[in-house]
N, C-alpha and C. Protein backbone atom coordinates (compact mmCIF):
# COMPACT_ATOMS: atom_id res chain seq x y z
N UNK A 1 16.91 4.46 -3.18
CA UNK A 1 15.75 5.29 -2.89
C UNK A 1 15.46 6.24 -4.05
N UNK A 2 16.06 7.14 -4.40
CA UNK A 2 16.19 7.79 -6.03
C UNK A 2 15.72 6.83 -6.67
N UNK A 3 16.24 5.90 -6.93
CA UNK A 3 15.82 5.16 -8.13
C UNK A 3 14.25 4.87 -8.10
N UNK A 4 14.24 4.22 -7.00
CA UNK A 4 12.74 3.90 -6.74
C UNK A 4 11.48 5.26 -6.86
N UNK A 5 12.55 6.33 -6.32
CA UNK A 5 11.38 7.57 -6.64
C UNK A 5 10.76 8.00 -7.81
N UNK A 6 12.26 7.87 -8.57
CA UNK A 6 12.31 8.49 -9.99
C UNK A 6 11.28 7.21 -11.01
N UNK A 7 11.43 5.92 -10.45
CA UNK A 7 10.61 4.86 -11.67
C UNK A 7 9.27 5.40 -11.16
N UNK A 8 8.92 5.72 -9.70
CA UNK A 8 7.32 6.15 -9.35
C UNK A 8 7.02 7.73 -9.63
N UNK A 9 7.66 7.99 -10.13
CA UNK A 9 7.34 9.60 -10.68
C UNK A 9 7.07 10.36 -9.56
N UNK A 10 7.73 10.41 -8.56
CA UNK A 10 7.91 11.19 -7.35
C UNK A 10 9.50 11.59 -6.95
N UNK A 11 9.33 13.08 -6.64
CA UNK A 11 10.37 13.35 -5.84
C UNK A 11 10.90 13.24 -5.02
N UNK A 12 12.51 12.50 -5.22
CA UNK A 12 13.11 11.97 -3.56
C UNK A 12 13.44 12.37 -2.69
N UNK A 13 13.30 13.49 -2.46
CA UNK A 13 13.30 14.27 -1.80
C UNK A 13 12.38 14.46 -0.54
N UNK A 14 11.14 14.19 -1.27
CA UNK A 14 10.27 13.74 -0.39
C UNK A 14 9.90 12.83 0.69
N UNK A 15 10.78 11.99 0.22
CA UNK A 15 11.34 10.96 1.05
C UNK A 15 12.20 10.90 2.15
N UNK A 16 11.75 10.62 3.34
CA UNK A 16 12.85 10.75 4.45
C UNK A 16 13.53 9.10 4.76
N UNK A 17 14.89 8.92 4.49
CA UNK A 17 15.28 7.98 4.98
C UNK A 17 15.78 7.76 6.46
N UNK A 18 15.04 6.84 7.47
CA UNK A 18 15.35 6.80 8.93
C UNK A 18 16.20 5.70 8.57
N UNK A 19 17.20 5.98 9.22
CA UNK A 19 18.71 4.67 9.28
C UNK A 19 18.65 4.35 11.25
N UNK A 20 18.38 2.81 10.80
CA UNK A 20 17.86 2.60 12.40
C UNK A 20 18.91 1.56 12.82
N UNK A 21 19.51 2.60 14.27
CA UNK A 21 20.52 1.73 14.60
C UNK A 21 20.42 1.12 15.75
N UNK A 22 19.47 0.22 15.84
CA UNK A 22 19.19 -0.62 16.98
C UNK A 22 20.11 -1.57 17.60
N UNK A 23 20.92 -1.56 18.34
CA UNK A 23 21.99 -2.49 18.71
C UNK A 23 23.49 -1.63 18.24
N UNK A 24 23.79 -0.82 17.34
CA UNK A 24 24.67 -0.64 17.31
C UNK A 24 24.93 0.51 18.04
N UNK A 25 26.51 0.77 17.89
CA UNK A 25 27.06 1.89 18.83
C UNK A 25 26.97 3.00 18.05
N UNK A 26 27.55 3.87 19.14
CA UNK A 26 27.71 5.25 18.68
C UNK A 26 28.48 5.69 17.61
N UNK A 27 29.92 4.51 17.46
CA UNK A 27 30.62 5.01 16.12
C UNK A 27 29.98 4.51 15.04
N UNK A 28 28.94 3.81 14.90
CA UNK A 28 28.56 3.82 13.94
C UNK A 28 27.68 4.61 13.25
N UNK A 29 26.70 5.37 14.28
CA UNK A 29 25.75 6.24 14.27
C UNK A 29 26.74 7.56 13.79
N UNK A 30 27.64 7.93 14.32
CA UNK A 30 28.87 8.69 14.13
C UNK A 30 29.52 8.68 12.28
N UNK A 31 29.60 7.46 11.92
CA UNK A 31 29.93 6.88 10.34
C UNK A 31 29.02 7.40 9.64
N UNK A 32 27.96 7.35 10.10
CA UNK A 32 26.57 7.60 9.17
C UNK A 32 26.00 9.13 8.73
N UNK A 33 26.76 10.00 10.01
CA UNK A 33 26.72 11.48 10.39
C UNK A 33 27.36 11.68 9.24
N UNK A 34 28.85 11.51 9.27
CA UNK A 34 29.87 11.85 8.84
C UNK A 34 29.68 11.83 6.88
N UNK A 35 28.67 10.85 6.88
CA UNK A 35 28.16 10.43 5.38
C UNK A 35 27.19 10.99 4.86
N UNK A 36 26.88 11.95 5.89
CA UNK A 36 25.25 13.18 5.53
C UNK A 36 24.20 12.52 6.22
N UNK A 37 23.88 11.35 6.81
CA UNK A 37 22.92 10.96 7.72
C UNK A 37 22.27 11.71 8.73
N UNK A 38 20.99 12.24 9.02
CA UNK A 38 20.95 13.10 9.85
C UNK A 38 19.80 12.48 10.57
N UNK A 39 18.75 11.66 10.18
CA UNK A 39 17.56 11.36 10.75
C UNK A 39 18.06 9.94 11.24
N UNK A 40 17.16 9.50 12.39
CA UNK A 40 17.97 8.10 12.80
C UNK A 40 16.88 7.55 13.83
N UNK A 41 16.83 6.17 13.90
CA UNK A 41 15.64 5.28 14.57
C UNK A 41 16.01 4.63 15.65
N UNK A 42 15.75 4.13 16.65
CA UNK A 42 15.89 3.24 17.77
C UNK A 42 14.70 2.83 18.13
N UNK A 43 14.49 1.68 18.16
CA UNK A 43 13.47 0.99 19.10
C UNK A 43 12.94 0.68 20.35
N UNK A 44 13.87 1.17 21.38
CA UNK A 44 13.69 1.03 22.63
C UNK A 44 14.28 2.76 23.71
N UNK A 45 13.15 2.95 24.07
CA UNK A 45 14.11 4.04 24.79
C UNK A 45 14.99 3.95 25.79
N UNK A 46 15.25 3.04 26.10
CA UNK A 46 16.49 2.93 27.28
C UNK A 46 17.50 2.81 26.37
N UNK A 47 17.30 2.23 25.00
CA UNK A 47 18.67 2.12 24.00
C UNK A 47 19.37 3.41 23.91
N UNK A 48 18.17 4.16 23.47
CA UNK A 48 18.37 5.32 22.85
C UNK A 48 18.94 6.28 24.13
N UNK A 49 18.04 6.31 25.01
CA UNK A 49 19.00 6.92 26.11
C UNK A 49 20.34 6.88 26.19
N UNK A 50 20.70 5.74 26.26
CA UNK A 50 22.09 5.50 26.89
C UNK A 50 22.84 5.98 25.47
N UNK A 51 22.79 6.36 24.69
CA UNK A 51 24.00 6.88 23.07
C UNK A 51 23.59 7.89 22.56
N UNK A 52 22.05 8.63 22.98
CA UNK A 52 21.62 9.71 21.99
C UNK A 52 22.05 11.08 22.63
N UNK A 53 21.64 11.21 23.83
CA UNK A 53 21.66 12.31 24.42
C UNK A 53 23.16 12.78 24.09
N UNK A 54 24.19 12.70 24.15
CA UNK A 54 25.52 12.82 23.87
C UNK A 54 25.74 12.80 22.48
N UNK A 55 25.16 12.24 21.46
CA UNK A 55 24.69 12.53 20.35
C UNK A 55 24.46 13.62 19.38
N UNK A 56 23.18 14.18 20.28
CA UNK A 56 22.48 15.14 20.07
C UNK A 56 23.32 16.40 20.32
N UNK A 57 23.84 16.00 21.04
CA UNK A 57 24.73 17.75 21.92
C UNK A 57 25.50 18.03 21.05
N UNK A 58 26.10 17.21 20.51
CA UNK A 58 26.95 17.11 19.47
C UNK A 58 26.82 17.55 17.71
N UNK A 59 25.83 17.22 17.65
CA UNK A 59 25.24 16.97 16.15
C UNK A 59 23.65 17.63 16.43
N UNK A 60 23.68 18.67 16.39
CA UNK A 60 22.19 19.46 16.69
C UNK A 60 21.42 19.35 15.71
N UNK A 61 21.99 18.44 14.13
CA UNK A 61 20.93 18.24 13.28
C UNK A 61 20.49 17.03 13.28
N UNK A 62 20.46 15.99 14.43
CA UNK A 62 20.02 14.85 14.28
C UNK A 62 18.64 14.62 14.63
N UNK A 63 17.96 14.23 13.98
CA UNK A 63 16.07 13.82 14.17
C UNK A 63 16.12 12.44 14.64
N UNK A 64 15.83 12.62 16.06
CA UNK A 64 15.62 10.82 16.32
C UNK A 64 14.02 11.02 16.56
N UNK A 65 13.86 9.04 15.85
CA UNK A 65 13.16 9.11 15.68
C UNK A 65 12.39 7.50 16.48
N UNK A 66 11.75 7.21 17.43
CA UNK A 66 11.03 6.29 18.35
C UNK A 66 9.77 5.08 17.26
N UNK A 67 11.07 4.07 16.79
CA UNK A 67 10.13 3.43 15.84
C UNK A 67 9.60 1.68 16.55
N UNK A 68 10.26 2.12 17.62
CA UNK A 68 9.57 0.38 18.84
C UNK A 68 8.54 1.30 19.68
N UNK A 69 8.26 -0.23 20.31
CA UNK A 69 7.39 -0.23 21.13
C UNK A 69 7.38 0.96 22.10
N UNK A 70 5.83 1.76 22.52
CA UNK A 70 6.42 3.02 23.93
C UNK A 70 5.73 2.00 25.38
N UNK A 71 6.03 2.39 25.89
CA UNK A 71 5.27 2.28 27.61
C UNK A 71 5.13 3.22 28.09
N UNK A 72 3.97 3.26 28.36
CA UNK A 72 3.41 4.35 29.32
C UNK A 72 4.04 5.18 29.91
N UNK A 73 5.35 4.49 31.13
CA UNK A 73 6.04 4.98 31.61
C UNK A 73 7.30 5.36 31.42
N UNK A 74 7.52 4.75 30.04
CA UNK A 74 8.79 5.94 29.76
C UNK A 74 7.97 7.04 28.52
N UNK A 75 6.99 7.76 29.15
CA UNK A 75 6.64 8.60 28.35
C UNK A 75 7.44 10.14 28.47
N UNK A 76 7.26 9.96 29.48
CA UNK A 76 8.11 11.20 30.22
C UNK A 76 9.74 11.53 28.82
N UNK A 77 10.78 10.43 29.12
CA UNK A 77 12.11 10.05 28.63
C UNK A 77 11.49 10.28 27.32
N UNK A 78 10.73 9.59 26.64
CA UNK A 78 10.33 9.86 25.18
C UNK A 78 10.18 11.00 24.34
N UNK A 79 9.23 12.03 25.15
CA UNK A 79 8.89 13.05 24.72
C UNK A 79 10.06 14.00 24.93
N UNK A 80 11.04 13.77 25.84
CA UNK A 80 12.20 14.99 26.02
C UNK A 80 13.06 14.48 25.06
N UNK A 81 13.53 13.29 24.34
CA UNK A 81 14.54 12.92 23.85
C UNK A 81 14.40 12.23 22.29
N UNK A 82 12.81 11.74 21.64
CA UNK A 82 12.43 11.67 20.52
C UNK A 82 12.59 13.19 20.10
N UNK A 83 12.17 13.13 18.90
CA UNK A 83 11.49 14.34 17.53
C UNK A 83 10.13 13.90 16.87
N UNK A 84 10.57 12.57 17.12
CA UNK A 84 9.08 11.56 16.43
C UNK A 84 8.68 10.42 17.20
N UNK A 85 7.71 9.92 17.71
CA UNK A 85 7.00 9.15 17.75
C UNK A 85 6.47 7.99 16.76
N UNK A 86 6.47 6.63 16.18
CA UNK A 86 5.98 6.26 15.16
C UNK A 86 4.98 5.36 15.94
N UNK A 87 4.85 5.08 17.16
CA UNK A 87 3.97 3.94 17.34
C UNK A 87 2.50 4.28 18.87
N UNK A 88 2.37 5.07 18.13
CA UNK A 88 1.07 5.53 19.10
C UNK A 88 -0.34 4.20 18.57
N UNK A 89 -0.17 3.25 20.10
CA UNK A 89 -1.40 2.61 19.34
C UNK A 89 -2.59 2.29 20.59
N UNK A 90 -2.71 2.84 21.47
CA UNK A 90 -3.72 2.76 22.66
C UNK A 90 -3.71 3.62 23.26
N UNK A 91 -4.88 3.88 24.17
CA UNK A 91 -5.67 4.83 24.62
C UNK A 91 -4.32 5.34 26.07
N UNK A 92 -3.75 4.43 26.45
CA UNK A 92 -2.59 4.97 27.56
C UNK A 92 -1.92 5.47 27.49
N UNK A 93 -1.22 5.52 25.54
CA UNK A 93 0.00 5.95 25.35
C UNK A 93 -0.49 7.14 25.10
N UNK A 94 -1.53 7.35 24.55
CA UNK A 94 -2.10 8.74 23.88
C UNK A 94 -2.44 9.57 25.17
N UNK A 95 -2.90 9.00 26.34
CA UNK A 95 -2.81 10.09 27.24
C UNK A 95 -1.60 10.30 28.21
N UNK A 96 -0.65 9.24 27.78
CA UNK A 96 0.21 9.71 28.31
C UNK A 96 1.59 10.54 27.91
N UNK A 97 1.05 10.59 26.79
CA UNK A 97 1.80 11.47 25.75
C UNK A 97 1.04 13.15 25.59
N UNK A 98 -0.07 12.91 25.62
CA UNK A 98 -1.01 14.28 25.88
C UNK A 98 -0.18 14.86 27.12
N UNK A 99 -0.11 14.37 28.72
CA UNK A 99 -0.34 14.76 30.03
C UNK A 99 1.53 15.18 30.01
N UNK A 100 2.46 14.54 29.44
CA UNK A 100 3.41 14.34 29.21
C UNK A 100 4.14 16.22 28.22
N UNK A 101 3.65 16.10 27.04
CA UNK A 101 3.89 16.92 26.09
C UNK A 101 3.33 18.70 26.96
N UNK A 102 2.26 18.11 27.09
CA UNK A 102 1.41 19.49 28.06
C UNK A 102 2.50 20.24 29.03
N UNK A 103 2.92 19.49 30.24
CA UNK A 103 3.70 19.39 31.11
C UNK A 103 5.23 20.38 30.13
N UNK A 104 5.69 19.04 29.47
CA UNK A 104 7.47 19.69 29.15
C UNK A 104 7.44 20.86 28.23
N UNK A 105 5.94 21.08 27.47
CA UNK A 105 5.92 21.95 26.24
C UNK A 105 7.01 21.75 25.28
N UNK A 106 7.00 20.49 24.78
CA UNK A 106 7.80 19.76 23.75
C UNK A 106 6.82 18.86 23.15
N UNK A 107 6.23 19.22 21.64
CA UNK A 107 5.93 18.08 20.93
C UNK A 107 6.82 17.16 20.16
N UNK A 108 7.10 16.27 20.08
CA UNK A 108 7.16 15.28 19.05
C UNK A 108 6.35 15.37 18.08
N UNK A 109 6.49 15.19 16.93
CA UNK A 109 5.89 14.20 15.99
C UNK A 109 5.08 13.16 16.11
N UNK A 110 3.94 12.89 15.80
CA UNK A 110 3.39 11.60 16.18
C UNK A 110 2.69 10.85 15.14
N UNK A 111 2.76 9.59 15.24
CA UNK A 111 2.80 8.52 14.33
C UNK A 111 1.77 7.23 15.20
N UNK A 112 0.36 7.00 14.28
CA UNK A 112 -0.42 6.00 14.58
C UNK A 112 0.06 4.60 13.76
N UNK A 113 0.36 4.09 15.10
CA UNK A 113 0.66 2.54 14.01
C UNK A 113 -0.57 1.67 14.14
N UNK A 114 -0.64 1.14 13.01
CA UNK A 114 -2.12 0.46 12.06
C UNK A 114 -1.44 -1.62 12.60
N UNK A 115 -1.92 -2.27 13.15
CA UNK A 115 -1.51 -3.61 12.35
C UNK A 115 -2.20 -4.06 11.56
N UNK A 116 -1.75 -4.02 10.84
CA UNK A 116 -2.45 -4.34 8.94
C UNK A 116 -2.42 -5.59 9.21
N UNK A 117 -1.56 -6.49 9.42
CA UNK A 117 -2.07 -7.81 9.26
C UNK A 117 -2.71 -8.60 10.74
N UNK A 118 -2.77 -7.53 11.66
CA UNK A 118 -3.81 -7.75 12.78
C UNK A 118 -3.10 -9.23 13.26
N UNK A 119 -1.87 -9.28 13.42
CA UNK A 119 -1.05 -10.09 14.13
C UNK A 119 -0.94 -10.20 15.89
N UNK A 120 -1.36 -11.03 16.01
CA UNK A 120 -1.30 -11.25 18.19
C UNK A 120 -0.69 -10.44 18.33
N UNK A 121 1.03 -11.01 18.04
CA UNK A 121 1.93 -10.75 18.55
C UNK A 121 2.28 -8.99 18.18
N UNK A 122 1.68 -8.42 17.42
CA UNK A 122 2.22 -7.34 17.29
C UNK A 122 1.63 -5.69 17.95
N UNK A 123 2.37 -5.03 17.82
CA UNK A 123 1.38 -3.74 18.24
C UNK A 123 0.94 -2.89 17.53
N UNK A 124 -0.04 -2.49 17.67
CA UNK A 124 -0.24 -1.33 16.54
C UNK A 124 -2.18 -1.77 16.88
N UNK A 125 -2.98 -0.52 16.40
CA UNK A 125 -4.49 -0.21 16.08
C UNK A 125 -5.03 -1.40 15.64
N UNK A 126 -6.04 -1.71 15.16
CA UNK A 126 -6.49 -2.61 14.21
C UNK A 126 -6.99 -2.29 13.30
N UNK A 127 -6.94 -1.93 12.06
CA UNK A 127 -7.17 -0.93 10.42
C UNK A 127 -8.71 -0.65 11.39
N UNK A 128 -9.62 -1.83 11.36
CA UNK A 128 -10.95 -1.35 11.44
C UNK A 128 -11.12 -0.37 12.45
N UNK A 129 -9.98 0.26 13.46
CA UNK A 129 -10.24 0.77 14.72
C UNK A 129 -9.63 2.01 14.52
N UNK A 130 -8.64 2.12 13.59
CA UNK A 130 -8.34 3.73 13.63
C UNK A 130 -8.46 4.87 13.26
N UNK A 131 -9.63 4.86 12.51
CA UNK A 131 -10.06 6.22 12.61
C UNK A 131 -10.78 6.63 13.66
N UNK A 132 -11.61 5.66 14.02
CA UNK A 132 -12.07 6.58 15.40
C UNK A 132 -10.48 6.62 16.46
N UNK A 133 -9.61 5.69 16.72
CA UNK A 133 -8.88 5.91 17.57
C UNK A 133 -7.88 7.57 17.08
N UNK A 134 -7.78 7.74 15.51
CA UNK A 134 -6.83 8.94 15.74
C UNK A 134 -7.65 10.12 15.83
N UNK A 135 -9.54 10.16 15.64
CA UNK A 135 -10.49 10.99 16.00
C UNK A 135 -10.50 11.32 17.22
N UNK A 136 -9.88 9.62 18.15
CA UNK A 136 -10.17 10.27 19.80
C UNK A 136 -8.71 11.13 20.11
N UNK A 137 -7.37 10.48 19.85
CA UNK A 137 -6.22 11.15 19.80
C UNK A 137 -6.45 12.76 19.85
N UNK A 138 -7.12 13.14 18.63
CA UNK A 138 -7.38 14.37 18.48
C UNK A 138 -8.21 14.72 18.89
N UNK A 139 -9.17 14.65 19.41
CA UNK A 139 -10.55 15.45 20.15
C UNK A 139 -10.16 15.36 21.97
N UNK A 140 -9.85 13.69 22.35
CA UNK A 140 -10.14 13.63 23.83
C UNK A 140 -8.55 14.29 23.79
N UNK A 141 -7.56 13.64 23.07
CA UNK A 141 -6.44 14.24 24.42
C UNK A 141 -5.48 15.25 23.29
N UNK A 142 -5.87 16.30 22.32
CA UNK A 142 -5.82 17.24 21.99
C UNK A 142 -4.37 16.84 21.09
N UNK A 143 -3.90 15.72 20.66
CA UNK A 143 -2.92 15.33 20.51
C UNK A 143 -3.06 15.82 18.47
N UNK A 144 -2.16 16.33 17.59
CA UNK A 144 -1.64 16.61 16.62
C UNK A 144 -0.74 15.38 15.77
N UNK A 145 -1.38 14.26 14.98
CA UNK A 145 -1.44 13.20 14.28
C UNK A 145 -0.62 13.90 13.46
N UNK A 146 0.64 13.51 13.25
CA UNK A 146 1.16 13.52 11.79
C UNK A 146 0.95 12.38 10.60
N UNK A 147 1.42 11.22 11.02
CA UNK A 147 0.59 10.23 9.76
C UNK A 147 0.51 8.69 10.07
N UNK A 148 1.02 8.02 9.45
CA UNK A 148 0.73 6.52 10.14
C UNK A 148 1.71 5.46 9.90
N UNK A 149 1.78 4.76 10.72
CA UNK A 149 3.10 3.56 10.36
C UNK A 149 2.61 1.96 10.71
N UNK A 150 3.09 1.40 9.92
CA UNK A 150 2.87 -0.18 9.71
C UNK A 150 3.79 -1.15 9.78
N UNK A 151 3.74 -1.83 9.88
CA UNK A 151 5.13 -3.49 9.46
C UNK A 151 4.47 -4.43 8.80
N UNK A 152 4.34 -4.67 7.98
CA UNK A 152 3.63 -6.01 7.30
C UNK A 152 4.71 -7.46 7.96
N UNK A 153 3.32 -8.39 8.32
CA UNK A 153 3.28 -10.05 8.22
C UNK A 153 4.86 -9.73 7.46
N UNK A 154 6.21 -10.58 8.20
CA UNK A 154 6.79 -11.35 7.36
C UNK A 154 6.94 -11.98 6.39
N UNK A 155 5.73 -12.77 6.83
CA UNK A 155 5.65 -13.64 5.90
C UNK A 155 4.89 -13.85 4.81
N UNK A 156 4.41 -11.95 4.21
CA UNK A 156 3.56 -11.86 3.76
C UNK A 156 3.73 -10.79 2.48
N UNK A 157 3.26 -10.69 1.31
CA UNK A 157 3.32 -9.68 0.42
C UNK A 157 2.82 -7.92 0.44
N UNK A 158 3.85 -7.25 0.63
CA UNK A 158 3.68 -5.88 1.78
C UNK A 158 2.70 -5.02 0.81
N UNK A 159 2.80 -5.18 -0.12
CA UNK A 159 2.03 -4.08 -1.23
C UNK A 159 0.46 -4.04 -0.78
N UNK A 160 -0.31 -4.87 -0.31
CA UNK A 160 -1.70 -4.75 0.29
C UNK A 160 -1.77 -3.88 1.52
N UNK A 161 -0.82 -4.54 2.44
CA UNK A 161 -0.54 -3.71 3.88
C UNK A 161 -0.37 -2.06 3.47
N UNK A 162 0.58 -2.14 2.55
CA UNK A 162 0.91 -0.80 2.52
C UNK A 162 -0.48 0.11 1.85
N UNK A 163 -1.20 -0.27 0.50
CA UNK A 163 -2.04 0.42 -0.18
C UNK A 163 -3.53 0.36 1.18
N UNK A 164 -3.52 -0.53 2.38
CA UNK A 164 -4.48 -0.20 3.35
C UNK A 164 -3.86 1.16 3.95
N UNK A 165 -2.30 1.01 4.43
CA UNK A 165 -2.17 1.99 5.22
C UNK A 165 -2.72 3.72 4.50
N UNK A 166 -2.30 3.98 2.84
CA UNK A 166 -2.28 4.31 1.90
C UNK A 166 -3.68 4.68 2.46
N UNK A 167 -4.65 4.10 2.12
CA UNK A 167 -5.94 4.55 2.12
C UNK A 167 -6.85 4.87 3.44
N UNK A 168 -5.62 4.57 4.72
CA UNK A 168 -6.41 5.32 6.35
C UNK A 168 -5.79 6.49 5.92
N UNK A 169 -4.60 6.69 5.99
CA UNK A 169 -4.21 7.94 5.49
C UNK A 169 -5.12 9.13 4.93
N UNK A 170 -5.09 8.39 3.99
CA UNK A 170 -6.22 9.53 3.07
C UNK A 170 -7.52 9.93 3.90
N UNK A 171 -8.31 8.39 4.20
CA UNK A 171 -9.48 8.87 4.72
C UNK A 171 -9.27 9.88 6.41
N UNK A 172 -7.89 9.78 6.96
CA UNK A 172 -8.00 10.51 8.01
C UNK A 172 -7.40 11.82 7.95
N UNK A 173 -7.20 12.02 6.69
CA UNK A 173 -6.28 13.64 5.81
C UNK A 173 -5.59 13.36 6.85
N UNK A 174 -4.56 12.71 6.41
CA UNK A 174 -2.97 12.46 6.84
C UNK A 174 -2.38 12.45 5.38
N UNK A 175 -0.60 12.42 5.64
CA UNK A 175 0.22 13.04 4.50
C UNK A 175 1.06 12.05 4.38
N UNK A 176 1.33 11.82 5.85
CA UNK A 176 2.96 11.13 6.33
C UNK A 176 2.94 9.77 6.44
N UNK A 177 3.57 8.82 5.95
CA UNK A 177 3.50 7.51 5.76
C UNK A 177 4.64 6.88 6.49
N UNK A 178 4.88 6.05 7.43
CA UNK A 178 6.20 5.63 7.93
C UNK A 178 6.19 4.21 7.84
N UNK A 179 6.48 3.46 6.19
CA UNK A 179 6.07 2.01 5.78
C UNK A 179 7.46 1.66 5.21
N UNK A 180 7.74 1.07 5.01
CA UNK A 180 8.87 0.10 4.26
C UNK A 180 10.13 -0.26 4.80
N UNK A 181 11.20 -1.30 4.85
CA UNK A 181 12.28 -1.45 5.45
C UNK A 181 13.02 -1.87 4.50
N UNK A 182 14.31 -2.69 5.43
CA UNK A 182 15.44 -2.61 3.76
C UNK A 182 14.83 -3.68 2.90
N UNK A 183 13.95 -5.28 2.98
CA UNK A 183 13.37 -5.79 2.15
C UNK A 183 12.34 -5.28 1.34
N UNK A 184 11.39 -4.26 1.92
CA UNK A 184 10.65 -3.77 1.00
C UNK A 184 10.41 -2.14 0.40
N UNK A 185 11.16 -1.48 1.06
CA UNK A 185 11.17 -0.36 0.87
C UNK A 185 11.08 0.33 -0.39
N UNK A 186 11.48 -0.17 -1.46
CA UNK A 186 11.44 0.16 -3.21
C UNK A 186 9.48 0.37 -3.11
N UNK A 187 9.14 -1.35 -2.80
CA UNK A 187 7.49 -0.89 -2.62
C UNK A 187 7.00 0.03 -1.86
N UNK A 188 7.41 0.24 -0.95
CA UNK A 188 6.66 1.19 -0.12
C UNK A 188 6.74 2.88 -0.73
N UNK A 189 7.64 3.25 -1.46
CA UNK A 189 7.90 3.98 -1.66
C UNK A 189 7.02 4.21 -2.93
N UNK A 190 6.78 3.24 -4.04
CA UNK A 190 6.55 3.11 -4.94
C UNK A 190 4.48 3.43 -4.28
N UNK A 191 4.64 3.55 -3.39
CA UNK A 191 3.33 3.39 -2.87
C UNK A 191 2.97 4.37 -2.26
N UNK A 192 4.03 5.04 -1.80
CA UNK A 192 3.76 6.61 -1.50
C UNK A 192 4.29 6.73 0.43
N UNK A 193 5.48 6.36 0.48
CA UNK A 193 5.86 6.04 1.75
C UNK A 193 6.40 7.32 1.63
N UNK A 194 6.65 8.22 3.21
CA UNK A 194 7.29 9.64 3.25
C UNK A 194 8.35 9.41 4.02
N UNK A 195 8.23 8.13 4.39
CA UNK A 195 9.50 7.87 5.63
C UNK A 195 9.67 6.19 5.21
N UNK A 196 11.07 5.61 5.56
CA UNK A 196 10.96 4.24 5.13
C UNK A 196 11.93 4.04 6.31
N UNK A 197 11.97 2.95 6.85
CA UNK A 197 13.10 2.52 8.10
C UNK A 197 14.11 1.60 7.67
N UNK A 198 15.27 2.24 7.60
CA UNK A 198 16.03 0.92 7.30
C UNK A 198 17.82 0.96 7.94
N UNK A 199 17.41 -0.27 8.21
CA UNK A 199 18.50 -0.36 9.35
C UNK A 199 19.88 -1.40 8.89
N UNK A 200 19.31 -3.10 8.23
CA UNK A 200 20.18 -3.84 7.82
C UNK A 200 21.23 -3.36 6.32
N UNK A 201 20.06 -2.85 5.74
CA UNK A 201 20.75 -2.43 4.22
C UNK A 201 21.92 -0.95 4.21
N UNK A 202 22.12 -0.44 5.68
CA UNK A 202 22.93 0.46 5.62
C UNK A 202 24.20 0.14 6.54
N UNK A 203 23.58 -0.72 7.88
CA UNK A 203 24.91 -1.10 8.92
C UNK A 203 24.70 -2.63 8.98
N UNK A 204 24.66 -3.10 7.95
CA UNK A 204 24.51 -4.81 8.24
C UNK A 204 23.91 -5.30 9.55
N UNK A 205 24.35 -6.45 9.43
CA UNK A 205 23.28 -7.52 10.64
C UNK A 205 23.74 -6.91 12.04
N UNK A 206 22.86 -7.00 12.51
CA UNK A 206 22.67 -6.56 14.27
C UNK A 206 23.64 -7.30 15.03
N UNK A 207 24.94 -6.49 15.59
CA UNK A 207 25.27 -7.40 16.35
C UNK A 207 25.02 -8.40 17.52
N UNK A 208 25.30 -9.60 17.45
CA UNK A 208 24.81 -10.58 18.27
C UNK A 208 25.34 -10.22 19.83
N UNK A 209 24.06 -10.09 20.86
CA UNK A 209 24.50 -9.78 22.70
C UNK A 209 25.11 -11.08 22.96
């Protein structure tokens, strides 16, 4: 990550690395503490439930951070037990994160995810749809946008995905970028990523259920 900052003439500092431990346990999340790790990702909130809360009590400097899919209904669990949000991408989650946050008087962080490559299968806005969607975020349900997050096509060359996300950003005066993983992350960064997710390049392959 340094390296990559320092060849793009940016400070790494600037850079937040999320180490995402999806599938693994607590001693590993624990290994990572112990190594100066403080920010950390999960994809599912029932994951995160069951290892963070005990976590947290523990280690009061840990930033978790909600980089899967939300549902509606674990909005409630989300907002008491994230710091961040990365995947706000429809009109349900946004009010149920509004009606939610109102209620506990706990914000999160929040993060519009874009699908750049406008994939079926995936979730996230559609580029052409989000500025009005983080206009409504902010006007109808009073909600405070920090910046935006993406996954590029697999099977696809991330540097376009990323210089789109790059440029909603801008046009929606956003700052915060949450783009790159352990295959591409050098680019993303090189591109102006403020957050990068990476999970394989720090605790190897996911253990198999």
């Amino acid at each position: 990550m340094e390296k990559a900052a320092k060849a793009a003439n940016r400070n790494p500092a600037a850079i937040t690395l999320i180490a995402v431990t999806k599938t693994h346990d607590e001693d590993a999340v624990r290994a990572a503490i112990a190594a100066g790790q403080t920010t950390f990702g999960e994809n599912r909130v029932q994951e995160a439930k069951s290892k963070y809360p005990q976590l947290k009590a523990a280690h009061a400097e840990i930033d978790l951070h909600l980089i899967g899919p939300l549902q509606s209904n674990k909005a409630r669990e989300a907002v008491a037990l994230f710091d961040a949000i990365h995947t706000v991408d429809r009109d349900s989650i946004a009010e149920a994160l509004a009606s939610e946050i109102k209620r506990a008087g706990r914000s999160p962080k929040l993060y519009v995810q874009v699908n750049t490559g406008e994939e079926e299968q995936k979730a996230g806005v559609a580029p052409q749809d989000a500025l009005a969607f983080i206009a409504k975020c902010r006007d109808a349900y009073a909600l405070t946008i920090s910046g935006l997050m993406c996954i590029p096509p697999a099977d696809e060359e991330p540097s376009p995905h990323f210089a789109l996300l790059v440029k909603l950003a801008r046009d929606a005066g956003l700052k915060e970028l949450s783009m790159g993983m352990s295959g591409d992350y050098e680019t993303a960064i090189r591109l102006g990523a403020t957050h990068i997710r990476v999970g394989t390049a720090i605790f190897g392959a996911r253990p198999q259920a």
